[in-house]
PDB file of N, CA and C in Angstrom:
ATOM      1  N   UNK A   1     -17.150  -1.217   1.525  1.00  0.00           N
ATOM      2  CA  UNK A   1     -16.273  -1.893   2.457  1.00  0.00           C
ATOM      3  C   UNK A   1     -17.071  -2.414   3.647  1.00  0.00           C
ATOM      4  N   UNK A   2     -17.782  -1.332   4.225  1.00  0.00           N
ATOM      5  CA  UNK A   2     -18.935  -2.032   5.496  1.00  0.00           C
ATOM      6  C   UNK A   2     -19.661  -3.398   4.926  1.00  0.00           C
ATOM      7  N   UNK A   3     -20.170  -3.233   3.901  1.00  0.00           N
ATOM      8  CA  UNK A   3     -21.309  -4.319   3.663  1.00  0.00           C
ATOM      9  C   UNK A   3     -20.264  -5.967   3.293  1.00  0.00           C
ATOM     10  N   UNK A   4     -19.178  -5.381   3.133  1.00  0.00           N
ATOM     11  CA  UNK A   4     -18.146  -6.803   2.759  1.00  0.00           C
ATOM     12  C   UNK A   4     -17.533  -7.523   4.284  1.00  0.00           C
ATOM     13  N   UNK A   5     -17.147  -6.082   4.540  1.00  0.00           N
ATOM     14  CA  UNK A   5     -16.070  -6.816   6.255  1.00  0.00           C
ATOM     15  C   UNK A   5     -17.357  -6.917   7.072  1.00  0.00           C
ATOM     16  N   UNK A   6     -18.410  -6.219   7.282  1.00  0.00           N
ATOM     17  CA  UNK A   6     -18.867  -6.083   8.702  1.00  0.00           C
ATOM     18  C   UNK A   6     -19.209  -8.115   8.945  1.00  0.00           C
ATOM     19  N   UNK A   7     -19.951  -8.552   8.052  1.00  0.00           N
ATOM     20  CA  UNK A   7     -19.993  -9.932   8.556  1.00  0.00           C
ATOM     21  C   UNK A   7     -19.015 -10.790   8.503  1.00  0.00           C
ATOM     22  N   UNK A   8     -17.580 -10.475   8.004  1.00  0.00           N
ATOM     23  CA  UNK A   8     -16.513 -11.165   8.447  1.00  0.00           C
ATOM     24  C   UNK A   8     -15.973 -10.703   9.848  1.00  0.00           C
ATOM     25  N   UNK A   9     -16.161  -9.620  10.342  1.00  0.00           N
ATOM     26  CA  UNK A   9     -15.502  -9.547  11.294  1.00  0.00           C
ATOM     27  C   UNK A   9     -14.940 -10.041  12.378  1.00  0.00           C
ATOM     28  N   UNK A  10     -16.425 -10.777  12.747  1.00  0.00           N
ATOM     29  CA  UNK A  10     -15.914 -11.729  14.038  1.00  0.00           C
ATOM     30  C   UNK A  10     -14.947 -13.223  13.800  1.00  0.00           C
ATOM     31  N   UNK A  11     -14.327 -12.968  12.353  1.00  0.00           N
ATOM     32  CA  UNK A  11     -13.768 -13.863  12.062  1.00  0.00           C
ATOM     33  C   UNK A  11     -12.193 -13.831  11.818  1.00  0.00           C
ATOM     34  N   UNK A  12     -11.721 -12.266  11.481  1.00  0.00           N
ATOM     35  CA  UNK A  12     -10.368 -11.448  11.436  1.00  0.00           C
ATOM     36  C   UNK A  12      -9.821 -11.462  12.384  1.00  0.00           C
ATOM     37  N   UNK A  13      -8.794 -11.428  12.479  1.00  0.00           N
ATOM     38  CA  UNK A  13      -7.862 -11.167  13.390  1.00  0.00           C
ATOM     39  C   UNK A  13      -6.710  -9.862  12.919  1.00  0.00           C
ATOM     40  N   UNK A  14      -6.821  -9.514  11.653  1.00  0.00           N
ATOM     41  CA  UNK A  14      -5.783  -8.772  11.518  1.00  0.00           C
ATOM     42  C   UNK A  14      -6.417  -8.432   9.777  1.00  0.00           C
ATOM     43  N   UNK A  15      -5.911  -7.316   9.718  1.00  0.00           N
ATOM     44  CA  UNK A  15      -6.106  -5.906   8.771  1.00  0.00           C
ATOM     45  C   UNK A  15      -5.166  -5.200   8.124  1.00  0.00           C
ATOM     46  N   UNK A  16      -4.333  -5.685   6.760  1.00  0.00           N
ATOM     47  CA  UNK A  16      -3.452  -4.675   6.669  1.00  0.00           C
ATOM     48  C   UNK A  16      -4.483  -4.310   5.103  1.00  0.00           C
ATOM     49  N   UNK A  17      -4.277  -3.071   5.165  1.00  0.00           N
ATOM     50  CA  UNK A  17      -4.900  -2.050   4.289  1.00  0.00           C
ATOM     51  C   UNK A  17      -4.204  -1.471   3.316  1.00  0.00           C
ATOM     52  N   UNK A  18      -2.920  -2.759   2.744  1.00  0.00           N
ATOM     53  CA  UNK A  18      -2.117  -2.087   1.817  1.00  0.00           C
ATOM     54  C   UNK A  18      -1.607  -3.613   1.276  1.00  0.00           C
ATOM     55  N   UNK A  19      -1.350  -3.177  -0.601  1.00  0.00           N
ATOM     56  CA  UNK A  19      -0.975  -4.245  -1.052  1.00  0.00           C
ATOM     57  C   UNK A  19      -0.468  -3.638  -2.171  1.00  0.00           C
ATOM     58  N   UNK A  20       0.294  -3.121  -2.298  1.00  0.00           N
ATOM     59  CA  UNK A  20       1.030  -2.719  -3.611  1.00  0.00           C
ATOM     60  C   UNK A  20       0.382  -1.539  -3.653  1.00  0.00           C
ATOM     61  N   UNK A  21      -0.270  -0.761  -3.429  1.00  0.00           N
ATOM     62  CA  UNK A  21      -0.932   0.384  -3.321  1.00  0.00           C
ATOM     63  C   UNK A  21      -0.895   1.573  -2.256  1.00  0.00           C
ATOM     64  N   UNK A  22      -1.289   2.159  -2.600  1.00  0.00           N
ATOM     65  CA  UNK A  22      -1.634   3.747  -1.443  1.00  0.00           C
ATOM     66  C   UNK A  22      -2.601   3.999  -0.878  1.00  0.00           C
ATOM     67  N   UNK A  23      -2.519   3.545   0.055  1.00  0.00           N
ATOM     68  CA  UNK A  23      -4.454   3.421   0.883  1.00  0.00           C
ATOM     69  C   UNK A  23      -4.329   4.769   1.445  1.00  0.00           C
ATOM     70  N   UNK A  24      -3.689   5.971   1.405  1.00  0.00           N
ATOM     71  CA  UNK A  24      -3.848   7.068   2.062  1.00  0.00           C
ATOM     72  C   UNK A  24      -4.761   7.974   0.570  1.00  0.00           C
ATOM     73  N   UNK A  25      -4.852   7.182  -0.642  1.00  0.00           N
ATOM     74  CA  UNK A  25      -4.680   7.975  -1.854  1.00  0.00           C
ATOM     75  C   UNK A  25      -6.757   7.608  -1.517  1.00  0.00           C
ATOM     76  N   UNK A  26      -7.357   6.754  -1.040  1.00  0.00           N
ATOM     77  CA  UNK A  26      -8.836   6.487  -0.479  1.00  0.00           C
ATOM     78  C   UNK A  26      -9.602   7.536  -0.455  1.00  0.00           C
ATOM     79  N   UNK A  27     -10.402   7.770  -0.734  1.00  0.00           N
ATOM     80  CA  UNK A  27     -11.237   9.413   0.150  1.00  0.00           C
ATOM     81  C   UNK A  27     -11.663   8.636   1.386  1.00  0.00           C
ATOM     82  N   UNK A  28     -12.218   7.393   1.058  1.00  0.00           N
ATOM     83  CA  UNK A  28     -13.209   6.575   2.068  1.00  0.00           C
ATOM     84  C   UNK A  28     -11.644   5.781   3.452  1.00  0.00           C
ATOM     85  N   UNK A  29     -10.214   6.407   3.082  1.00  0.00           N
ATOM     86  CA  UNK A  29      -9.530   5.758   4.669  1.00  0.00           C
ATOM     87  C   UNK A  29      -9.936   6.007   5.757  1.00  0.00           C
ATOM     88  N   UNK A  30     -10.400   7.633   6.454  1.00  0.00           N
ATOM     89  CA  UNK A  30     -10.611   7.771   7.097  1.00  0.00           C
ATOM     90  C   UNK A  30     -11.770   6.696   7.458  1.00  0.00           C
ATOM     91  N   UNK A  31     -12.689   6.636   7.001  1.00  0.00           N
ATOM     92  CA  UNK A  31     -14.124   6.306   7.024  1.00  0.00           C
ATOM     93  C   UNK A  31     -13.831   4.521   7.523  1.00  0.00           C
ATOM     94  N   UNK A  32     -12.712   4.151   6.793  1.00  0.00           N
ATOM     95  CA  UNK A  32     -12.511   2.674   6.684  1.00  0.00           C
ATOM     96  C   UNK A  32     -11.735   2.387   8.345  1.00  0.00           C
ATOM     97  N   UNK A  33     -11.298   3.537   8.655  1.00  0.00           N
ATOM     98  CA  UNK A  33     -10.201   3.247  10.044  1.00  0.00           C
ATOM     99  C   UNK A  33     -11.230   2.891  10.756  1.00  0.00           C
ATOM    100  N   UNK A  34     -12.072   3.965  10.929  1.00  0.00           N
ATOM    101  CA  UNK A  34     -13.398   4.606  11.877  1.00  0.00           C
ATOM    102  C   UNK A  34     -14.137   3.085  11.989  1.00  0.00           C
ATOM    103  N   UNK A  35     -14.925   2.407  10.427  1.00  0.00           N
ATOM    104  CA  UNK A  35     -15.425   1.507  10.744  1.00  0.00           C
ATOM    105  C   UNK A  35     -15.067  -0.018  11.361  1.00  0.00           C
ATOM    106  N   UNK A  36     -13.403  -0.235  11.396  1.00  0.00           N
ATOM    107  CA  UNK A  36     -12.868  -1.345  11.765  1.00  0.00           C
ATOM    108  C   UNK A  36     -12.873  -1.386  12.353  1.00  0.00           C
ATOM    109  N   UNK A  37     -12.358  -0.359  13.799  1.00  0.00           N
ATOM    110  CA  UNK A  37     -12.908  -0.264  14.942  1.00  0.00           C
ATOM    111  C   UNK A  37     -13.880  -0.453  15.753  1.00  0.00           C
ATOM    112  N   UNK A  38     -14.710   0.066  14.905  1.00  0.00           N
ATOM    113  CA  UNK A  38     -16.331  -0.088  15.727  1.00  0.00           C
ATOM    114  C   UNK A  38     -16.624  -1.326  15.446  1.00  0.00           C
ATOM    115  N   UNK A  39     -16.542  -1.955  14.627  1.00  0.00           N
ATOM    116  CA  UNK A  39     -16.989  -3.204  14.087  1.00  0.00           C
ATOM    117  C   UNK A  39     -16.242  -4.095  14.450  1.00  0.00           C
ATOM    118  N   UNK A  40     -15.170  -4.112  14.837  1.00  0.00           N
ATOM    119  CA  UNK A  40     -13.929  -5.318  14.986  1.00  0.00           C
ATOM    120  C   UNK A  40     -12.911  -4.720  16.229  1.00  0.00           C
ATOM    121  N   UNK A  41     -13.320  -4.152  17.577  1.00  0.00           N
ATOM    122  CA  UNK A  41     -11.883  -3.610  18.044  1.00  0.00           C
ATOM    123  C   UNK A  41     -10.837  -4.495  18.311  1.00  0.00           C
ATOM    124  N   UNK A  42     -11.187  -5.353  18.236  1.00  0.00           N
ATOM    125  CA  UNK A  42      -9.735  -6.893  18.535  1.00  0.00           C
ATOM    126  C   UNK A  42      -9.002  -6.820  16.923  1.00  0.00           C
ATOM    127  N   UNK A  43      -9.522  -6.430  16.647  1.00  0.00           N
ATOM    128  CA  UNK A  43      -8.721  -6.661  14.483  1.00  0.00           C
ATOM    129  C   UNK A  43      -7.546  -5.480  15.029  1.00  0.00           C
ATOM    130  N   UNK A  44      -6.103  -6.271  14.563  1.00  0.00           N
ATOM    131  CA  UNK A  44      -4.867  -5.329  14.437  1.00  0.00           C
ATOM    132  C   UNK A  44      -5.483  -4.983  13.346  1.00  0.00           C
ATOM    133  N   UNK A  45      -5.076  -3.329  12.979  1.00  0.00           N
ATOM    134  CA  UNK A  45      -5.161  -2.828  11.813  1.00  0.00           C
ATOM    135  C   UNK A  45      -3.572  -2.051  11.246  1.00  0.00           C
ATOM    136  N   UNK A  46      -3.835  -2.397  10.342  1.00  0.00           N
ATOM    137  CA  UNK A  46      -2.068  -2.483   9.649  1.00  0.00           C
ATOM    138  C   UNK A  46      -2.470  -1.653   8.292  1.00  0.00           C
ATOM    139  N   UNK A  47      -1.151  -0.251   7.916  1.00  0.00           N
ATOM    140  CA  UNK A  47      -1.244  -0.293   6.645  1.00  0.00           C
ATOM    141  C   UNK A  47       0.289   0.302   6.093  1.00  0.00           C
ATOM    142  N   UNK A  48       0.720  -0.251   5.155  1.00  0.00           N
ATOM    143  CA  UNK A  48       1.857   0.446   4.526  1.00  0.00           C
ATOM    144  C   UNK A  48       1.699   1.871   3.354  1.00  0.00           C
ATOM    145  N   UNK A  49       2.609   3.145   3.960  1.00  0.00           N
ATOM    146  CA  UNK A  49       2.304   3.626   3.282  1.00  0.00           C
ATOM    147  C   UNK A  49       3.846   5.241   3.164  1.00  0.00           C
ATOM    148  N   UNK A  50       3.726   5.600   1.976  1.00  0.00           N
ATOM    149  CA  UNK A  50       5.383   6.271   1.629  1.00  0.00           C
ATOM    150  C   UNK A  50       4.718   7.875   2.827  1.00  0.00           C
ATOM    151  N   UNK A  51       3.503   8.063   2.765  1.00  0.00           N
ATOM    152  CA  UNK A  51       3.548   9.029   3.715  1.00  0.00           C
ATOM    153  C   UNK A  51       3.079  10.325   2.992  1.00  0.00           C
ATOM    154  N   UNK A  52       3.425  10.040   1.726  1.00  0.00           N
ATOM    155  CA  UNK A  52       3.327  11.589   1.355  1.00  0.00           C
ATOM    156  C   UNK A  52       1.822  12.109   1.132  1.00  0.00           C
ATOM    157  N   UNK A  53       1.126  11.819   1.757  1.00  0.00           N
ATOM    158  CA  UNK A  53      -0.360  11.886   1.967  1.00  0.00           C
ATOM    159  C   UNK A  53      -1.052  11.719   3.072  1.00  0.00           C
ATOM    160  N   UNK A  54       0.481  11.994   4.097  1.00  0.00           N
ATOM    161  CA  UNK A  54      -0.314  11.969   5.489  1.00  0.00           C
ATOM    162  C   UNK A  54      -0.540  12.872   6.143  1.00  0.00           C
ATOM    163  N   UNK A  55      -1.264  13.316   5.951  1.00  0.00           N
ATOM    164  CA  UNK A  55      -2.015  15.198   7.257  1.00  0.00           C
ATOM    165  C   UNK A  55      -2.026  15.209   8.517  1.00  0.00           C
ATOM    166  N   UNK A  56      -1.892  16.018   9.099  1.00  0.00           N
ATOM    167  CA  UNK A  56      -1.988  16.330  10.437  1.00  0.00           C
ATOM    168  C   UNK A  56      -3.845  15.457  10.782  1.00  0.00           C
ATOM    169  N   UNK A  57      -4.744  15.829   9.714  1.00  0.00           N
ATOM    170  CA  UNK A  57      -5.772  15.218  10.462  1.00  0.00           C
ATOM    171  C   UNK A  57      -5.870  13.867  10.352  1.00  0.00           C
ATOM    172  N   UNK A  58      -5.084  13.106   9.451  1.00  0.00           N
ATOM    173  CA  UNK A  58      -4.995  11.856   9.569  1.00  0.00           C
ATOM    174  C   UNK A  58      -4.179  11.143  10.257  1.00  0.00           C
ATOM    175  N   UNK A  59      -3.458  11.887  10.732  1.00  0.00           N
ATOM    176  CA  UNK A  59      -2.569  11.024  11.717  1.00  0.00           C
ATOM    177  C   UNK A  59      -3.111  11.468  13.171  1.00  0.00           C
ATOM    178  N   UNK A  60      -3.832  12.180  13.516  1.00  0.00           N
ATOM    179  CA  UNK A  60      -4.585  12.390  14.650  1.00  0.00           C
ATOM    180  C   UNK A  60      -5.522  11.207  14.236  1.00  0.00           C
ATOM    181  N   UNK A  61      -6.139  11.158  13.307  1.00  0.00           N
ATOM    182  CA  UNK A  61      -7.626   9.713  13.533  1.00  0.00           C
ATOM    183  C   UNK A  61      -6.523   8.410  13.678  1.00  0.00           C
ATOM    184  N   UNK A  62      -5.200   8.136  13.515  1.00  0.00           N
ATOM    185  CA  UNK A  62      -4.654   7.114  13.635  1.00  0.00           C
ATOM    186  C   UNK A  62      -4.478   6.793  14.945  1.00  0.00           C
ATOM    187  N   UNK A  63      -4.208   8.041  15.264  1.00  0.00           N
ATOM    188  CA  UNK A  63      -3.871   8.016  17.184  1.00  0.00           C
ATOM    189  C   UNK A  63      -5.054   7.375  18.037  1.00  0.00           C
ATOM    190  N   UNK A  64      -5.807   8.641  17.390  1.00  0.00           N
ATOM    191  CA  UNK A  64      -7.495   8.427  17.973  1.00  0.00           C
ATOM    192  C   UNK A  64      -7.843   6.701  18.047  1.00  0.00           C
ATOM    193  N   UNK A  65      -7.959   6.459  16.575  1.00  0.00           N
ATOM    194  CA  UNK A  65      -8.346   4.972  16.215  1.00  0.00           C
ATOM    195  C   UNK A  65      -7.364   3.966  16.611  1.00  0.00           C
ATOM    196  N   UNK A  66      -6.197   4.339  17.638  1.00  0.00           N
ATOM    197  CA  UNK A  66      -5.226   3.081  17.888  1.00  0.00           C
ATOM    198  C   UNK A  66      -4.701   2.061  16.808  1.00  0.00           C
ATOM    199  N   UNK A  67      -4.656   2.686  14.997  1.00  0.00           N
ATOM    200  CA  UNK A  67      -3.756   1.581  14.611  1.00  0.00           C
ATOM    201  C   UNK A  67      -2.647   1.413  15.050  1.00  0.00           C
ATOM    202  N   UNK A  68      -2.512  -0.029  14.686  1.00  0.00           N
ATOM    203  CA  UNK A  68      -1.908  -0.956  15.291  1.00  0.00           C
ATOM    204  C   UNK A  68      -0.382  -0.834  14.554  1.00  0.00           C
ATOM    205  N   UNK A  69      -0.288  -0.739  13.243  1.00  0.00           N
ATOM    206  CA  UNK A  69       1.433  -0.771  12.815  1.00  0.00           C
ATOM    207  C   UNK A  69       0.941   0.356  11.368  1.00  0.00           C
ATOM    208  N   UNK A  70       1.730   0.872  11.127  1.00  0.00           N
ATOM    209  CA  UNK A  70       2.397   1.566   9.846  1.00  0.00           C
ATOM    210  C   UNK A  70       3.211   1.090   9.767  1.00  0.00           C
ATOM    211  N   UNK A  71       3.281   0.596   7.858  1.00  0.00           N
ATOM    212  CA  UNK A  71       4.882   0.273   7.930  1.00  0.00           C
ATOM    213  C   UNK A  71       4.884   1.760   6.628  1.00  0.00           C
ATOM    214  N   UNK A  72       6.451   2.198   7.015  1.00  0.00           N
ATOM    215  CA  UNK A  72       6.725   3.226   5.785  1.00  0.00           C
ATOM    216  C   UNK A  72       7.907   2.946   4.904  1.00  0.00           C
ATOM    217  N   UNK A  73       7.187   3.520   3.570  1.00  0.00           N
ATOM    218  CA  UNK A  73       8.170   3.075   2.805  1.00  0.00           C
ATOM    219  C   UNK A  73       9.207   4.417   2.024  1.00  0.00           C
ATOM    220  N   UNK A  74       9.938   4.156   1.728  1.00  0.00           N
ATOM    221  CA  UNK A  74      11.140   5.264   1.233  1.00  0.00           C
ATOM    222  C   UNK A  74      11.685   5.273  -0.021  1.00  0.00           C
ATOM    223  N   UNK A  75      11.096   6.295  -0.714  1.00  0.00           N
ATOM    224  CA  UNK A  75      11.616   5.925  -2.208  1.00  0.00           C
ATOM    225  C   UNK A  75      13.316   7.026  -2.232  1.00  0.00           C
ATOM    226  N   UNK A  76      13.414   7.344  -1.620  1.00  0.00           N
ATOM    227  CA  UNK A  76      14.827   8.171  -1.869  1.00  0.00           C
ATOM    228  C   UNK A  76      15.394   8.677  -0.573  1.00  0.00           C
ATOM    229  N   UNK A  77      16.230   8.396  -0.090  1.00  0.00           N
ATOM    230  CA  UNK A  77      17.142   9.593   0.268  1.00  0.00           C
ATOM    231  C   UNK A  77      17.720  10.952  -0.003  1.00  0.00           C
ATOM    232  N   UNK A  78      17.545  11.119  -1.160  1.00  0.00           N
ATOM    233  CA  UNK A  78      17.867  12.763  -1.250  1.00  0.00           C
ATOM    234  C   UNK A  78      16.748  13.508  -2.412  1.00  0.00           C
ATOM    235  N   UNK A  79      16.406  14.781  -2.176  1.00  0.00           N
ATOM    236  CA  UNK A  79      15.102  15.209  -3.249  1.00  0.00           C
ATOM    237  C   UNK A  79      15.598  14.735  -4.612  1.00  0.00           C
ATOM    238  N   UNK A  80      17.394  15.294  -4.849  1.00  0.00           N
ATOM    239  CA  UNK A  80      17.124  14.755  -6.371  1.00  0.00           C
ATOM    240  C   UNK A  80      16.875  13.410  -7.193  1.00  0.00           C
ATOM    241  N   UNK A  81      17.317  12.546  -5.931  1.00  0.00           N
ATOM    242  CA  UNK A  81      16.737  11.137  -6.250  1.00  0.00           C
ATOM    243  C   UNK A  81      14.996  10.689  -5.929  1.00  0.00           C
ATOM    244  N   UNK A  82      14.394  11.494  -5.411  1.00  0.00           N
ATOM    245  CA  UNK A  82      12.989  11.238  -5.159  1.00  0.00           C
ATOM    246  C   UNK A  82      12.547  11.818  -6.522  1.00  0.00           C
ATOM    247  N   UNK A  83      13.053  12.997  -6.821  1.00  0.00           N
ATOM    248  CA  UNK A  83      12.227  13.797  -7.781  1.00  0.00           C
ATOM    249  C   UNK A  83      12.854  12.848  -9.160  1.00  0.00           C
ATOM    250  N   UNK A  84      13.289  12.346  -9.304  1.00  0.00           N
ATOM    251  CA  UNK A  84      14.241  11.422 -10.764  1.00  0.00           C
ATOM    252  C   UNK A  84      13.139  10.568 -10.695  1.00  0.00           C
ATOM    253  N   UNK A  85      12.258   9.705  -9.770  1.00  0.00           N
ATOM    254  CA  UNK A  85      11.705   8.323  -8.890  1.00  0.00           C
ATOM    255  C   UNK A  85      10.256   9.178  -9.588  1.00  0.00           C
ATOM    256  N   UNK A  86       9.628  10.152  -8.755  1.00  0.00           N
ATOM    257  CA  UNK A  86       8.388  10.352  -8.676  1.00  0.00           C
ATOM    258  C   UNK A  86       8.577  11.647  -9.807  1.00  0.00           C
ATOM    259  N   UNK A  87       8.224  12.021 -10.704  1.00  0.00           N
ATOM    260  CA  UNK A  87       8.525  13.113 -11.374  1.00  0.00           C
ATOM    261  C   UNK A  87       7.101  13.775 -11.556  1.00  0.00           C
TER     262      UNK A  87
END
């Protein structure tokens, strides 16, 4: 990811880190928050995600790292309809 974005950077304006996928499911998210920052602090960084992979230590590096939007998504309102959804 460094060797792709770092020379676009000064050219972004904005970062969402989700496209039909689970960017929390990454080993390398943390690593990816950390480097957008340093490399780009004007880049909004954006990612959609259902949550169920979000830790206490990752939502502290979100704080830390000032992203910019989460969007969350909701597969159910009640467990027995989540658990029917995600089995």
């Amino acid at each position: 990811f460094a060797s792709w974005f770092t020379p676009l950077a000064g050219h972004v304006r904005d970062v969402m880190l989700s496209c039909a996928d689970e960017p929390l499911m990454s080993r390398h998210f943390p690593e990816i928050i950390v480097l957008l920052r340093r490399v780009a602090p004007h880049v909004e960084i954006r990612f959609c995600t259902n949550a169920m992979l979000l830790s206490p230590a990752i939502a502290r590096l979100l704080v830390e790292q000032q992203v910019d939007e989460i969007l969350f998504s909701f597969d159910a309102c009640t467990r027995a309809t989540l658990e029917a959804i995600r089995r």
